[in-house]
N, C-alpha and C. Protein backbone atom coordinates (compact mmCIF):
# COMPACT_ATOMS: atom_id res chain seq x y z
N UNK A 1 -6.00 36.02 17.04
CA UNK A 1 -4.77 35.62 16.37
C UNK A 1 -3.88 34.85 17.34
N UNK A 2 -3.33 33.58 16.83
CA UNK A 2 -2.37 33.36 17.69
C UNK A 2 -0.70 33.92 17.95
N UNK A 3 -0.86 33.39 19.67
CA UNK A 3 0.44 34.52 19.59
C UNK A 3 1.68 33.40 19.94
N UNK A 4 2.84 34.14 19.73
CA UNK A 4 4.15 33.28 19.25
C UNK A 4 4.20 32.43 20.48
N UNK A 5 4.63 31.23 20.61
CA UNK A 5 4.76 30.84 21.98
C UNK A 5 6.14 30.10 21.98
N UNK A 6 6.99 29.75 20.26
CA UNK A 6 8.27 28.71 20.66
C UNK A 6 9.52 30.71 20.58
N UNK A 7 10.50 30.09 21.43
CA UNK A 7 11.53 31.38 21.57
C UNK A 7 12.73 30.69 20.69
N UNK A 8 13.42 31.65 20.58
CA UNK A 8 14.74 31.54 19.84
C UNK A 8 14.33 30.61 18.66
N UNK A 9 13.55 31.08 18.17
CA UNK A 9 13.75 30.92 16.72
C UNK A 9 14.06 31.98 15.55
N UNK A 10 14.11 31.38 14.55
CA UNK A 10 14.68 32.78 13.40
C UNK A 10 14.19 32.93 12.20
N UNK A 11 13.46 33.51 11.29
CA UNK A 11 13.48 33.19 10.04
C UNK A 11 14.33 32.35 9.17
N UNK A 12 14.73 31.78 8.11
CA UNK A 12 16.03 31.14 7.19
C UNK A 12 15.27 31.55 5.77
N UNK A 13 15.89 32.91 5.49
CA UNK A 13 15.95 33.15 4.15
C UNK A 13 16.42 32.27 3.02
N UNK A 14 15.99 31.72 2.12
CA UNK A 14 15.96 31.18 0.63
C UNK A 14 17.07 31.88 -0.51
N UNK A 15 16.85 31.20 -1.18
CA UNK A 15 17.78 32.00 -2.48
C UNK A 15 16.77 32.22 -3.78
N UNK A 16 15.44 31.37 -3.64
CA UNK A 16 14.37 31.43 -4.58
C UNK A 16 13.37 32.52 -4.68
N UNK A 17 13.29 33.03 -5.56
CA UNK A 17 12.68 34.67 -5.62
C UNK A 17 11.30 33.65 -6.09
N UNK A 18 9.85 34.85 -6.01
CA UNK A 18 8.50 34.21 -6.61
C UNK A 18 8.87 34.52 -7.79
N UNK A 19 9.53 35.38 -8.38
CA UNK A 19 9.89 35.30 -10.04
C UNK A 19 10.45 34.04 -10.56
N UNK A 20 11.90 33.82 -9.89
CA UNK A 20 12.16 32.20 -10.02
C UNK A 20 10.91 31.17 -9.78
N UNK A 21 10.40 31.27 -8.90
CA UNK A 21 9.51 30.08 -9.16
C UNK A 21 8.40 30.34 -10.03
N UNK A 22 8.19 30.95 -10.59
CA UNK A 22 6.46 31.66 -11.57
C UNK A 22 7.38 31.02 -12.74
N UNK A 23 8.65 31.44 -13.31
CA UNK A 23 9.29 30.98 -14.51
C UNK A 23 9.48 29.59 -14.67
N UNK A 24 9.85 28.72 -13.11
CA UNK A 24 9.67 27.56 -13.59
C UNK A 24 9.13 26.64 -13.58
N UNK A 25 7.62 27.25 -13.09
CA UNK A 25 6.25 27.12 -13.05
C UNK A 25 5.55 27.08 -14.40
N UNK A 26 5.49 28.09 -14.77
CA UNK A 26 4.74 28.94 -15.53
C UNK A 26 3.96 29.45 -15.17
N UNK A 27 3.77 29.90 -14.05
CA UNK A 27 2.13 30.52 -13.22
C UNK A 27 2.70 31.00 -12.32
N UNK A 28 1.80 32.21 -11.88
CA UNK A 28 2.48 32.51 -10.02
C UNK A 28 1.39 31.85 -9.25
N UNK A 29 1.64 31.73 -7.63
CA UNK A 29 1.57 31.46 -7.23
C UNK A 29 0.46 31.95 -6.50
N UNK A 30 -0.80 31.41 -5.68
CA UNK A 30 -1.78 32.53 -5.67
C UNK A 30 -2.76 31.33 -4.62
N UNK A 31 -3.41 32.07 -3.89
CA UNK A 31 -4.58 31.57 -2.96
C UNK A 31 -6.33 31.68 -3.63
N UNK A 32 -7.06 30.93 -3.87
CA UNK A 32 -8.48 31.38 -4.43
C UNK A 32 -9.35 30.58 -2.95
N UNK A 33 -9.83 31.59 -2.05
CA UNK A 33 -10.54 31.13 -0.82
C UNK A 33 -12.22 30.91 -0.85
N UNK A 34 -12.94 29.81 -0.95
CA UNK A 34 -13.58 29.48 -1.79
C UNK A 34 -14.44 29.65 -0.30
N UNK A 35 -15.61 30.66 -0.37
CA UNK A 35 -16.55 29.97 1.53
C UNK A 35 -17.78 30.41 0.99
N UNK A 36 -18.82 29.78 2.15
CA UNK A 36 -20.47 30.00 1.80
C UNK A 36 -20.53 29.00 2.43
N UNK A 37 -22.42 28.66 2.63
CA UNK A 37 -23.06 27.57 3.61
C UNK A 37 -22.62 26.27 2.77
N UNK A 38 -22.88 25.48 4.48
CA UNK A 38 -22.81 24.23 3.99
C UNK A 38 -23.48 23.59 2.66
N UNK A 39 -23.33 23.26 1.38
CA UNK A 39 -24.40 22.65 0.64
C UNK A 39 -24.39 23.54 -0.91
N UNK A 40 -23.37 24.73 -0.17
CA UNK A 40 -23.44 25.84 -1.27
C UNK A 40 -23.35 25.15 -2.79
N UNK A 41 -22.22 24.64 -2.89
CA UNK A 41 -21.42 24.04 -4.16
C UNK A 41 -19.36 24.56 -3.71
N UNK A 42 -19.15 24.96 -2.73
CA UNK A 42 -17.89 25.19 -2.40
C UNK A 42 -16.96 23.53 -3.26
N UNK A 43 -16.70 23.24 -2.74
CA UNK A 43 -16.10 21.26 -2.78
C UNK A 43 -16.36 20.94 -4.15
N UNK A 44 -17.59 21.11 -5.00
CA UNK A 44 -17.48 20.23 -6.29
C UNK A 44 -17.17 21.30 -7.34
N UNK A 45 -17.38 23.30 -7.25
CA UNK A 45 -16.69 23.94 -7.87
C UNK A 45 -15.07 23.69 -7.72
N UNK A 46 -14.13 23.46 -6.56
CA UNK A 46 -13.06 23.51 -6.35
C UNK A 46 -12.31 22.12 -7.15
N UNK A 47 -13.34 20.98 -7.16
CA UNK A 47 -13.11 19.82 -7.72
C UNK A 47 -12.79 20.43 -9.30
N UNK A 48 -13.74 20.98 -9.79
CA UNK A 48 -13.53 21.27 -11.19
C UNK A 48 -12.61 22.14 -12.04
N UNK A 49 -12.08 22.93 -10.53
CA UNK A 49 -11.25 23.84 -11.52
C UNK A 49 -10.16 23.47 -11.28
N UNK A 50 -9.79 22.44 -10.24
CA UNK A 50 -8.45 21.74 -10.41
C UNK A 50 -8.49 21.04 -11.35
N UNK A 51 -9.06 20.38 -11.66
CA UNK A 51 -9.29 19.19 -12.68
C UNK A 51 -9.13 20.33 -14.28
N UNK A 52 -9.87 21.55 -14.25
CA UNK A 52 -9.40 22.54 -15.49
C UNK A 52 -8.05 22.82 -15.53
N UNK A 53 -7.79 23.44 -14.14
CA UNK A 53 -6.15 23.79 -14.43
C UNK A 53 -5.45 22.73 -14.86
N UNK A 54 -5.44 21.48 -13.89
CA UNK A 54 -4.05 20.59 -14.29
C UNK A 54 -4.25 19.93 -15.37
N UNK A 55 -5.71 20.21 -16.45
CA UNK A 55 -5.57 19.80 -17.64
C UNK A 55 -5.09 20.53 -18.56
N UNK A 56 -5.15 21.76 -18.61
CA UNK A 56 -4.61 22.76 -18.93
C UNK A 56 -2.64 22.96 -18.72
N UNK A 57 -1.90 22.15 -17.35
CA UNK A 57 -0.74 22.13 -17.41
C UNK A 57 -0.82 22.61 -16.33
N UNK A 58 -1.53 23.26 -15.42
CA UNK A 58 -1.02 24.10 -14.61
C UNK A 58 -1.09 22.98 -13.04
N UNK A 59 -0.47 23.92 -12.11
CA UNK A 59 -0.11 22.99 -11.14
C UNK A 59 -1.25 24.27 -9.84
N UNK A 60 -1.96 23.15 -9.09
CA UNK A 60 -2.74 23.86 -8.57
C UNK A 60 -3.50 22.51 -7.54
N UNK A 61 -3.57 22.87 -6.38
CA UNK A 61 -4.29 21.59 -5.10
C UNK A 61 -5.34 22.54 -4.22
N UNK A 62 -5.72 21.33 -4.24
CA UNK A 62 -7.39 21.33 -3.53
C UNK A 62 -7.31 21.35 -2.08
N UNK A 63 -7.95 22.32 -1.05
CA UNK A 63 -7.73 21.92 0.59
C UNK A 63 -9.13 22.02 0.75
N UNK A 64 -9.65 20.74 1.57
CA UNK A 64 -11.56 20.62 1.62
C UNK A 64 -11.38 20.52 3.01
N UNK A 65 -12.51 21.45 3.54
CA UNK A 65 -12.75 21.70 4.89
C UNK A 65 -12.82 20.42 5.78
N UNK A 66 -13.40 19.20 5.02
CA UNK A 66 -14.40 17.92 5.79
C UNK A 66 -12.66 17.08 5.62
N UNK A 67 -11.76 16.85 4.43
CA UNK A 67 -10.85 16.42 3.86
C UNK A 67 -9.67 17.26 5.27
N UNK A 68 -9.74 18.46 5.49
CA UNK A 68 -8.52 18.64 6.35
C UNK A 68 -9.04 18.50 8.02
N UNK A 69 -9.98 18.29 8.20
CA UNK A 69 -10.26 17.99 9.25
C UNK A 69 -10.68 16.36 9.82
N UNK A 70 -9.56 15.75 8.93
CA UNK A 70 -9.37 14.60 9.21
C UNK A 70 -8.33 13.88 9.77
N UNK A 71 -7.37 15.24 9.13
CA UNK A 71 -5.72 15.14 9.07
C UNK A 71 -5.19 16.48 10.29
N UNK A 72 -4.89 16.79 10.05
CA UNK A 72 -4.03 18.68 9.94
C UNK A 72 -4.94 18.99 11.41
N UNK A 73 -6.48 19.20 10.96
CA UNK A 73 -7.18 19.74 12.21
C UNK A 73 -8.16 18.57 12.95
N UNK A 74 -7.63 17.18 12.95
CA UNK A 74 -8.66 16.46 13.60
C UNK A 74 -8.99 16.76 15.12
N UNK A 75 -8.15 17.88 15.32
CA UNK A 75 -7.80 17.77 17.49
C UNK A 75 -9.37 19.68 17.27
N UNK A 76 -10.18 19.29 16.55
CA UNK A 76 -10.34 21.00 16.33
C UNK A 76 -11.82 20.39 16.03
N UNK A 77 -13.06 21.16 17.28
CA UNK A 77 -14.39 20.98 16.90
C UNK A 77 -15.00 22.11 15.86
N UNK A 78 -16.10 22.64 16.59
CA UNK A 78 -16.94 23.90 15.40
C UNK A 78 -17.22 24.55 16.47
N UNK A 79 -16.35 24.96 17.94
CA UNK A 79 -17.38 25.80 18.51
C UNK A 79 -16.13 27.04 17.90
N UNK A 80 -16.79 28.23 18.15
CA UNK A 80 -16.17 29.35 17.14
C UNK A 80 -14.94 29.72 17.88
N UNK A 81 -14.21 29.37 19.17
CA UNK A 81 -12.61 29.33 19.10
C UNK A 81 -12.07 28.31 17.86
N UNK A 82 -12.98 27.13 17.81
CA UNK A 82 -11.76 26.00 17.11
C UNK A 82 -12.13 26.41 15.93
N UNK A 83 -13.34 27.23 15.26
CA UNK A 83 -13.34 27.50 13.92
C UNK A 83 -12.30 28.47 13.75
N UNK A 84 -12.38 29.48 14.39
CA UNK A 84 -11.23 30.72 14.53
C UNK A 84 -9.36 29.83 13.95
N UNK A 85 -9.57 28.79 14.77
CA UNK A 85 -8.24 28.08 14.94
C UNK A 85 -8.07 27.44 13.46
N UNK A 86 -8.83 26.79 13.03
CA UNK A 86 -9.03 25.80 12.06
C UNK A 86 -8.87 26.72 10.32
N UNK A 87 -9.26 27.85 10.57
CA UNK A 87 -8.92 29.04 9.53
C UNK A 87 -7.68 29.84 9.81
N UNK A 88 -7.09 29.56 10.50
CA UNK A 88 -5.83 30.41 10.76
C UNK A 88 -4.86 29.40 10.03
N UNK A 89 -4.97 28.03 10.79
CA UNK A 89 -4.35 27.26 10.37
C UNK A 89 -4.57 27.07 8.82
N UNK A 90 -5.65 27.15 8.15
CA UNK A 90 -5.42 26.89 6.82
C UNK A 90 -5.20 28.27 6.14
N UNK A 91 -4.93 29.20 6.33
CA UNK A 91 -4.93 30.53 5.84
C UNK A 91 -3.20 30.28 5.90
N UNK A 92 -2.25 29.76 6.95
CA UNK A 92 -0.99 29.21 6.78
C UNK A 92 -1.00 28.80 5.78
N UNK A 93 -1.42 27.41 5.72
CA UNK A 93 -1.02 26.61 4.69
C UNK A 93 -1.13 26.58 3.58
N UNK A 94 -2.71 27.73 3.08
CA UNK A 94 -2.40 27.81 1.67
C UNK A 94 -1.55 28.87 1.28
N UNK A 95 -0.84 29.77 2.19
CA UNK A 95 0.02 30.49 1.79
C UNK A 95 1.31 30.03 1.59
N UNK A 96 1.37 28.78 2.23
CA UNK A 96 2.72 27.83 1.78
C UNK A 96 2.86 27.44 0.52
N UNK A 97 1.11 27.08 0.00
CA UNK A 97 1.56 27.06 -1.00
C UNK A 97 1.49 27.51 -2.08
N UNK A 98 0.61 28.76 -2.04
CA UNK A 98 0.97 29.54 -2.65
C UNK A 98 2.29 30.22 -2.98
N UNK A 99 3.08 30.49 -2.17
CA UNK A 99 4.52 30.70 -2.13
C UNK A 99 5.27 29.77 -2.86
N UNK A 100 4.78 28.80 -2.58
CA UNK A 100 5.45 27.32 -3.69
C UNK A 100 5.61 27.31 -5.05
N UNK A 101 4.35 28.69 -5.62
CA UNK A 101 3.92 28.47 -6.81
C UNK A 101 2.78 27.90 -7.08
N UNK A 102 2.07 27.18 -6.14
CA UNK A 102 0.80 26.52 -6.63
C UNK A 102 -0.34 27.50 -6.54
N UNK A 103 -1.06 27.40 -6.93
CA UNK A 103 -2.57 28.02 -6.58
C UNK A 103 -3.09 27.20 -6.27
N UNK A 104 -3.16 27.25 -5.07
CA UNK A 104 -4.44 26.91 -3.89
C UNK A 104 -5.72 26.84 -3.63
N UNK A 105 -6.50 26.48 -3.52
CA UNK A 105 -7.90 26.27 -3.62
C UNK A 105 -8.28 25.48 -2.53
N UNK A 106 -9.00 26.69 -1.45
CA UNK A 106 -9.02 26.26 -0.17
C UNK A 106 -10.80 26.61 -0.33
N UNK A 107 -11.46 25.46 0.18
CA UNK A 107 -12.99 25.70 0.02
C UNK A 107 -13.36 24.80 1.25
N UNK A 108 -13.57 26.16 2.72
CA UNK A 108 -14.03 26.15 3.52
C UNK A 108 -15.30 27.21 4.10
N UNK A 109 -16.36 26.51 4.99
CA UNK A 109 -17.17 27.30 5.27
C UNK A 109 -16.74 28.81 5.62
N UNK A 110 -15.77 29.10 6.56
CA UNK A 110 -15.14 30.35 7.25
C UNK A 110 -16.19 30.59 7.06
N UNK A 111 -17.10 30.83 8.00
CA UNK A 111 -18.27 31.81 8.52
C UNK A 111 -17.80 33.17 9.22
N UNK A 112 -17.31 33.61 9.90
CA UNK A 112 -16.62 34.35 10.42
C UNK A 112 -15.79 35.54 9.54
N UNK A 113 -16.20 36.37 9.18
CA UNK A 113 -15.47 37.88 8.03
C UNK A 113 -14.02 38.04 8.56
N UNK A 114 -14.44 37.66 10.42
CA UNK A 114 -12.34 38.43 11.00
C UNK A 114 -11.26 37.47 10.95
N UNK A 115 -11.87 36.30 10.26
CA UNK A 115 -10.99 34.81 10.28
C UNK A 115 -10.74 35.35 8.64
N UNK A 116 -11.71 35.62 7.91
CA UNK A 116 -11.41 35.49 6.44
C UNK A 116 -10.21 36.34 6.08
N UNK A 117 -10.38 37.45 6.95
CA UNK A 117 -9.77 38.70 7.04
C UNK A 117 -8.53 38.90 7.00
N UNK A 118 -8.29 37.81 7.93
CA UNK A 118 -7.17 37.67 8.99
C UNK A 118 -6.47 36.87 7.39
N UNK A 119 -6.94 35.56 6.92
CA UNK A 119 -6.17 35.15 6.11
C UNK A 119 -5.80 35.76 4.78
N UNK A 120 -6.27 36.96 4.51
CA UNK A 120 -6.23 37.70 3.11
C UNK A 120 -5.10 38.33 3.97
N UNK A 121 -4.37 38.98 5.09
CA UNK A 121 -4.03 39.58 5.53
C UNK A 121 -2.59 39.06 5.58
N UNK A 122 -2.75 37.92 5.53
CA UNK A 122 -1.15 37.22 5.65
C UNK A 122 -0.86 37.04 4.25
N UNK A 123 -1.62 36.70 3.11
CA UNK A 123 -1.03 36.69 1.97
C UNK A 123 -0.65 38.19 1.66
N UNK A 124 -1.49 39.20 2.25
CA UNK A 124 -1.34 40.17 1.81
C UNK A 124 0.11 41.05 1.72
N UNK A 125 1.04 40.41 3.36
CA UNK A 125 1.90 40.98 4.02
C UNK A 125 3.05 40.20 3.12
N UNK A 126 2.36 38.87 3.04
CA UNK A 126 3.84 38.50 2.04
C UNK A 126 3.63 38.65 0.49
N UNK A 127 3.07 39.37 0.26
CA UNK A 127 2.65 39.80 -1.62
C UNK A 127 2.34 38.51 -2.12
N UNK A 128 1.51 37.71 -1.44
CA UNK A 128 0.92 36.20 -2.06
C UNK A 128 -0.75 36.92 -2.86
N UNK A 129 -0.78 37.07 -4.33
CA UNK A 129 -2.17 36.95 -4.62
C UNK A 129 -3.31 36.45 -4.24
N UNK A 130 -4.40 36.90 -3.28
CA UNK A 130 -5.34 36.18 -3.02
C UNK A 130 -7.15 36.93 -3.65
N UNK A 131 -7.33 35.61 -3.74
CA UNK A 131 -8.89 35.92 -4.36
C UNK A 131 -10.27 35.39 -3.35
N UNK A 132 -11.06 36.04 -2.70
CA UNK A 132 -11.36 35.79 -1.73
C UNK A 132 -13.10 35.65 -2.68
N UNK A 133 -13.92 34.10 -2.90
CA UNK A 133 -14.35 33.84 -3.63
C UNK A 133 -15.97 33.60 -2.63
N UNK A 134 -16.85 34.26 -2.98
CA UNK A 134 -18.17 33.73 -1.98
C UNK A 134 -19.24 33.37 -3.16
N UNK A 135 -19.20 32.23 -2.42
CA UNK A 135 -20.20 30.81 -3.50
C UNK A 135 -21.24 31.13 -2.53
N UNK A 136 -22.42 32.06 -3.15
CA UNK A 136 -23.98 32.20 -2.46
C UNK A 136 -24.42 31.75 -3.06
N UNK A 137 -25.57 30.74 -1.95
CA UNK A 137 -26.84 29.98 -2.25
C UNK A 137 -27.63 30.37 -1.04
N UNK A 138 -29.03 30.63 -1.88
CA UNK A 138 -29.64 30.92 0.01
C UNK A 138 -29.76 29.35 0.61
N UNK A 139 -30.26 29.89 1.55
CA UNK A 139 -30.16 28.66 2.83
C UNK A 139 -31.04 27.55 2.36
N UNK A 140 -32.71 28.40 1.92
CA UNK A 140 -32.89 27.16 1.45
C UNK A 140 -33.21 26.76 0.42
N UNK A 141 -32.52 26.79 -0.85
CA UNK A 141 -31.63 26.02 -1.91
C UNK A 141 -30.51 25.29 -1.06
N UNK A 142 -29.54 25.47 -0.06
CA UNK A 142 -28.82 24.94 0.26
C UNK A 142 -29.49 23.48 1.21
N UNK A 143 -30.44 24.08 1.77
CA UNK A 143 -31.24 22.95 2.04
C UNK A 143 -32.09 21.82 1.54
N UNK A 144 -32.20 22.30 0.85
CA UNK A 144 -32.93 21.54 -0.41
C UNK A 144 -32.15 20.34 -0.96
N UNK A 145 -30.65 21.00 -1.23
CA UNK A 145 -29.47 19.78 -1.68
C UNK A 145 -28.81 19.06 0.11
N UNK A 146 -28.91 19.56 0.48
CA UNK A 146 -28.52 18.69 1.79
C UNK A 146 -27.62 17.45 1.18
N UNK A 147 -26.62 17.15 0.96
CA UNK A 147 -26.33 15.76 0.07
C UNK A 147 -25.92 15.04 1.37
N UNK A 148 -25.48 15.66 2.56
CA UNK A 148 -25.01 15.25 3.94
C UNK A 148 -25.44 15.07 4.92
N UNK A 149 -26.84 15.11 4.22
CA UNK A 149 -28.27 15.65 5.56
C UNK A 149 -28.17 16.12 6.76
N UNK A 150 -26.97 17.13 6.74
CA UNK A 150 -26.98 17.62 8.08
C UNK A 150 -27.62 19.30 8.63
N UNK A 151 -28.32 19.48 7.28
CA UNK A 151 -29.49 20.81 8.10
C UNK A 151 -30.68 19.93 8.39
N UNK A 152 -30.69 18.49 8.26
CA UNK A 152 -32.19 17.90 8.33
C UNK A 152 -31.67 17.83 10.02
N UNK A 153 -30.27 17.07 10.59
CA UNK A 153 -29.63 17.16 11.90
C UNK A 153 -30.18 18.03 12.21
N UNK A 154 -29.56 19.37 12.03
CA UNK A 154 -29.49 20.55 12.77
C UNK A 154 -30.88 20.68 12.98
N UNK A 155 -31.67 21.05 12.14
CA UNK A 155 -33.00 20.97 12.17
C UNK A 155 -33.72 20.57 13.09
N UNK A 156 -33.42 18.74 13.25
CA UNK A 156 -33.85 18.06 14.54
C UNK A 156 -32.98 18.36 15.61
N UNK A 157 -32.30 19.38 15.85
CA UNK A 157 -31.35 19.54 17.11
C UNK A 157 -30.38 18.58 17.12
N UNK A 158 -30.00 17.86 16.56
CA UNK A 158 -28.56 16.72 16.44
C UNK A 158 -27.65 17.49 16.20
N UNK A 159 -27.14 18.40 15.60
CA UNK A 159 -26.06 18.97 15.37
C UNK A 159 -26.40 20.58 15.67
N UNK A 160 -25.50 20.80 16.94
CA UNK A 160 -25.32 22.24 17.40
C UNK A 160 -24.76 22.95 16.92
N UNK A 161 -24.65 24.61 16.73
CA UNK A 161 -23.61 25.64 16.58
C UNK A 161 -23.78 24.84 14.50
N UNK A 162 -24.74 24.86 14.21
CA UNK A 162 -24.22 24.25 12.52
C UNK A 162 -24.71 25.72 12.17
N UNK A 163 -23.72 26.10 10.86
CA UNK A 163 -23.97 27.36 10.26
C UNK A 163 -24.56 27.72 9.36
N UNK A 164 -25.63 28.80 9.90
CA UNK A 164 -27.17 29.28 8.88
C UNK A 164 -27.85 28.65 9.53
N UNK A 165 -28.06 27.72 10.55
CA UNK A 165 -29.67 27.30 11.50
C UNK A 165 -29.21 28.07 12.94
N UNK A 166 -27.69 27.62 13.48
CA UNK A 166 -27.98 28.32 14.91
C UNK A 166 -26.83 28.85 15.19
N UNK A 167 -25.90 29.14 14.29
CA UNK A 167 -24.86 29.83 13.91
C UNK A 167 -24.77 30.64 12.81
N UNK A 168 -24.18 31.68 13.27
CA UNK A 168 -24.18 32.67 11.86
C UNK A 168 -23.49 32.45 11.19
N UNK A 169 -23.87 33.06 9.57
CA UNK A 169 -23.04 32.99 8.36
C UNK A 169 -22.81 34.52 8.29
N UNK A 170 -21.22 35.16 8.02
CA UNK A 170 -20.96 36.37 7.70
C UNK A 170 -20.91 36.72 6.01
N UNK A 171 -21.42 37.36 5.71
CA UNK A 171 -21.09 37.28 4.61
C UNK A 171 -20.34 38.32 3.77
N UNK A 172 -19.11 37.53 3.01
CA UNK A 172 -18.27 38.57 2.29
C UNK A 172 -18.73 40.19 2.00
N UNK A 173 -18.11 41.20 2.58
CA UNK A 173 -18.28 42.79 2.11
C UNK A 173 -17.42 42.88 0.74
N UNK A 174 -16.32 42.08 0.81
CA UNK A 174 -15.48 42.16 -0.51
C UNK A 174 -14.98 41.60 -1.46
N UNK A 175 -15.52 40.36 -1.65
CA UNK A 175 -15.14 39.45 -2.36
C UNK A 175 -14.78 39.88 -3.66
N UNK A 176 -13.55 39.00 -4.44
CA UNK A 176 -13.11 39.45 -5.82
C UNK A 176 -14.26 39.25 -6.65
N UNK A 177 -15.18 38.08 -6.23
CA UNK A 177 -15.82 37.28 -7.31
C UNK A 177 -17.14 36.82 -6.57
N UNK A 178 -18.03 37.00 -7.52
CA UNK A 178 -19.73 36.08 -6.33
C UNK A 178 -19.69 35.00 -7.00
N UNK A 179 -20.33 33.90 -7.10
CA UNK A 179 -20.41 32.92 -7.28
C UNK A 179 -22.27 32.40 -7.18
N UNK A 180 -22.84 32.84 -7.92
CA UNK A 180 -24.77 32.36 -7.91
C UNK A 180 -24.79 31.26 -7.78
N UNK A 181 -24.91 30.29 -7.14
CA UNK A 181 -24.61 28.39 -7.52
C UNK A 181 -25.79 28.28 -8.00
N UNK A 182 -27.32 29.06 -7.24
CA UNK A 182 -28.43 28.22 -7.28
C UNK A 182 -28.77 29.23 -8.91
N UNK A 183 -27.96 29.83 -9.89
CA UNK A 183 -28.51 30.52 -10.76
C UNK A 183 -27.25 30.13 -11.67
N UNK A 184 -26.06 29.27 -11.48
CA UNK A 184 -24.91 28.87 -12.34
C UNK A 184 -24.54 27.28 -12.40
N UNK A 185 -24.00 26.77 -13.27
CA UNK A 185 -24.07 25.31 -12.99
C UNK A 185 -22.18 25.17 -12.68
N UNK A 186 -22.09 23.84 -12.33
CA UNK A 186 -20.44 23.72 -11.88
C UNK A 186 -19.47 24.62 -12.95
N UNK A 187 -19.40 24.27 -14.24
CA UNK A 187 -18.84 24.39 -15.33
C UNK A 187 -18.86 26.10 -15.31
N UNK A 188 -19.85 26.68 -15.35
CA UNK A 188 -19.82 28.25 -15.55
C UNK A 188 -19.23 28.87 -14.25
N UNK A 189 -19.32 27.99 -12.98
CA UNK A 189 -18.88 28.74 -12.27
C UNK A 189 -17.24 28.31 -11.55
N UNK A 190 -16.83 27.32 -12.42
CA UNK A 190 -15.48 27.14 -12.62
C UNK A 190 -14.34 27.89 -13.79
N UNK A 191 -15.39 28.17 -14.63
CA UNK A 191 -14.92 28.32 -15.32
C UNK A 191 -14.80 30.14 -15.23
N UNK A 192 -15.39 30.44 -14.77
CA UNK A 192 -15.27 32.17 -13.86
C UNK A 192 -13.80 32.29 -13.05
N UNK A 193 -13.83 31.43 -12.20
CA UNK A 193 -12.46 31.48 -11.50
C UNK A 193 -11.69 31.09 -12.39
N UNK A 194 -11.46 30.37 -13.71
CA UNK A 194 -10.39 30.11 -14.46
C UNK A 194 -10.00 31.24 -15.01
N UNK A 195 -11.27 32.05 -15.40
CA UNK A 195 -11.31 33.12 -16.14
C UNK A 195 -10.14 34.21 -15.33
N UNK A 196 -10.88 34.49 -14.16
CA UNK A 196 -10.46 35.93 -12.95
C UNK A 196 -9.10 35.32 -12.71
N UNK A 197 -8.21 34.04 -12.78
CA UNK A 197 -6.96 34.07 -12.44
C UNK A 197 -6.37 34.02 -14.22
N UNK A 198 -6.91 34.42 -15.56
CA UNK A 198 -5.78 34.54 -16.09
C UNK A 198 -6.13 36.22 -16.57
N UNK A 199 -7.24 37.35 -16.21
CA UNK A 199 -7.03 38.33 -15.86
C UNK A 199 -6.76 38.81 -15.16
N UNK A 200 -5.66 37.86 -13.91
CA UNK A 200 -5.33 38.70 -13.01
C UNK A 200 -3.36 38.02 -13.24
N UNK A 201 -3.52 37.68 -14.36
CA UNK A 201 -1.73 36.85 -14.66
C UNK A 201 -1.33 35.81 -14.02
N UNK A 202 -1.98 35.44 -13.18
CA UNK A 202 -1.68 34.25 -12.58
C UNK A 202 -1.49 33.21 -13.37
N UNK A 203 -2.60 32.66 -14.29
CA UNK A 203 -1.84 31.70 -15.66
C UNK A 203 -1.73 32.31 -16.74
């Protein structure tokens, strides 16, 4: 975890309760943490259920692992400090915006259970809803779709530390929700998470 390093700073309490914002929303506000191997279907499930919600009305953004590590974490490799780093940092940010009111839809590898952990842990402390979502495909179905060809890399030794050939994958003990990719198609398994956030009141 990182530890505090700027001094004299302070919190600045708001006047906006999450009730105020859910009412003028219409939704609360909520994290759905989308992880599994590279190739799983993470990125084109997350594509779809934004595209459900905000047809539906609701207000809800997409954070893609390859997409924020262009921006936010470009100074951040894959050896497992900067992954550690690179999930902390987005475990922040979708709690920003979750807090905002949006539901979030963060679909990153997080290989690592004490990174995942760590971010259920901060929504947890500030009563932010989170749904901690594991999209399994075995490795090789995930290999098979390669759309990035980078287990054919890893494979040939071009790409080190890649996760499920020479890095481990942890895999969820608790997830709200499984996700079969190689036994569900986009649609059914978007439409699951549409489902689990309006039995859980979120829309």
């Amino acid at each position: 975890m990182a530890e505090q390093v700027a001094t004299n700073v302070h919190w600045h309490e708001g006047e906006i309760t999450p009730e105020m914002r859910a009412e003028n929303m219409g939704q609360r506000g909520a994290t759905l943490w989308l992880t599994g191997l590279s190739a799983s279907g993470k990125s084109t499930i997350a594509v779809e259920l934004e595209r459900m919600l905000l047809a539906n009305g609701k207000h809800a953004y997409r954070l893609d692992g390859d997409n924020i590590r262009m921006g936010l974490n470009k100074n951040l490799g894959f050896s497992a400090e900067d992954r550690t780093e690179n999930i902390r940092r987005i475990g922040e940010v979708t709690k920003l915006f979750a807090d905002s009111g949006m539901i979030s839809i963060a679909s990153f590898i997080s290989p690592y259970r004490v990174d995942r952990d760590h971010a259920r842990e901060i929504h947890v402390e500030s009563k932010i809803p989170y749904f901690e979502v594991y999209v399994e495909c075995p490795l090789e179905e995930a290999e098979k779709r390669d759309p990035k060809g980078l287990y054919k890399k890893a494979r040939a030794g071009e790409i080190k530390g890649f996760t499920g050939i020479d890095d481990p994958y942890e895999e969820p003990e608790s997830a709200e929700i499984v996700l079969k990719t190689h036994e569900m198609t986009i649609q059914e398994s978007a439409q699951a998470l549409y489902k689990l956030l309006e039995d859980n009141g979120i829309i």
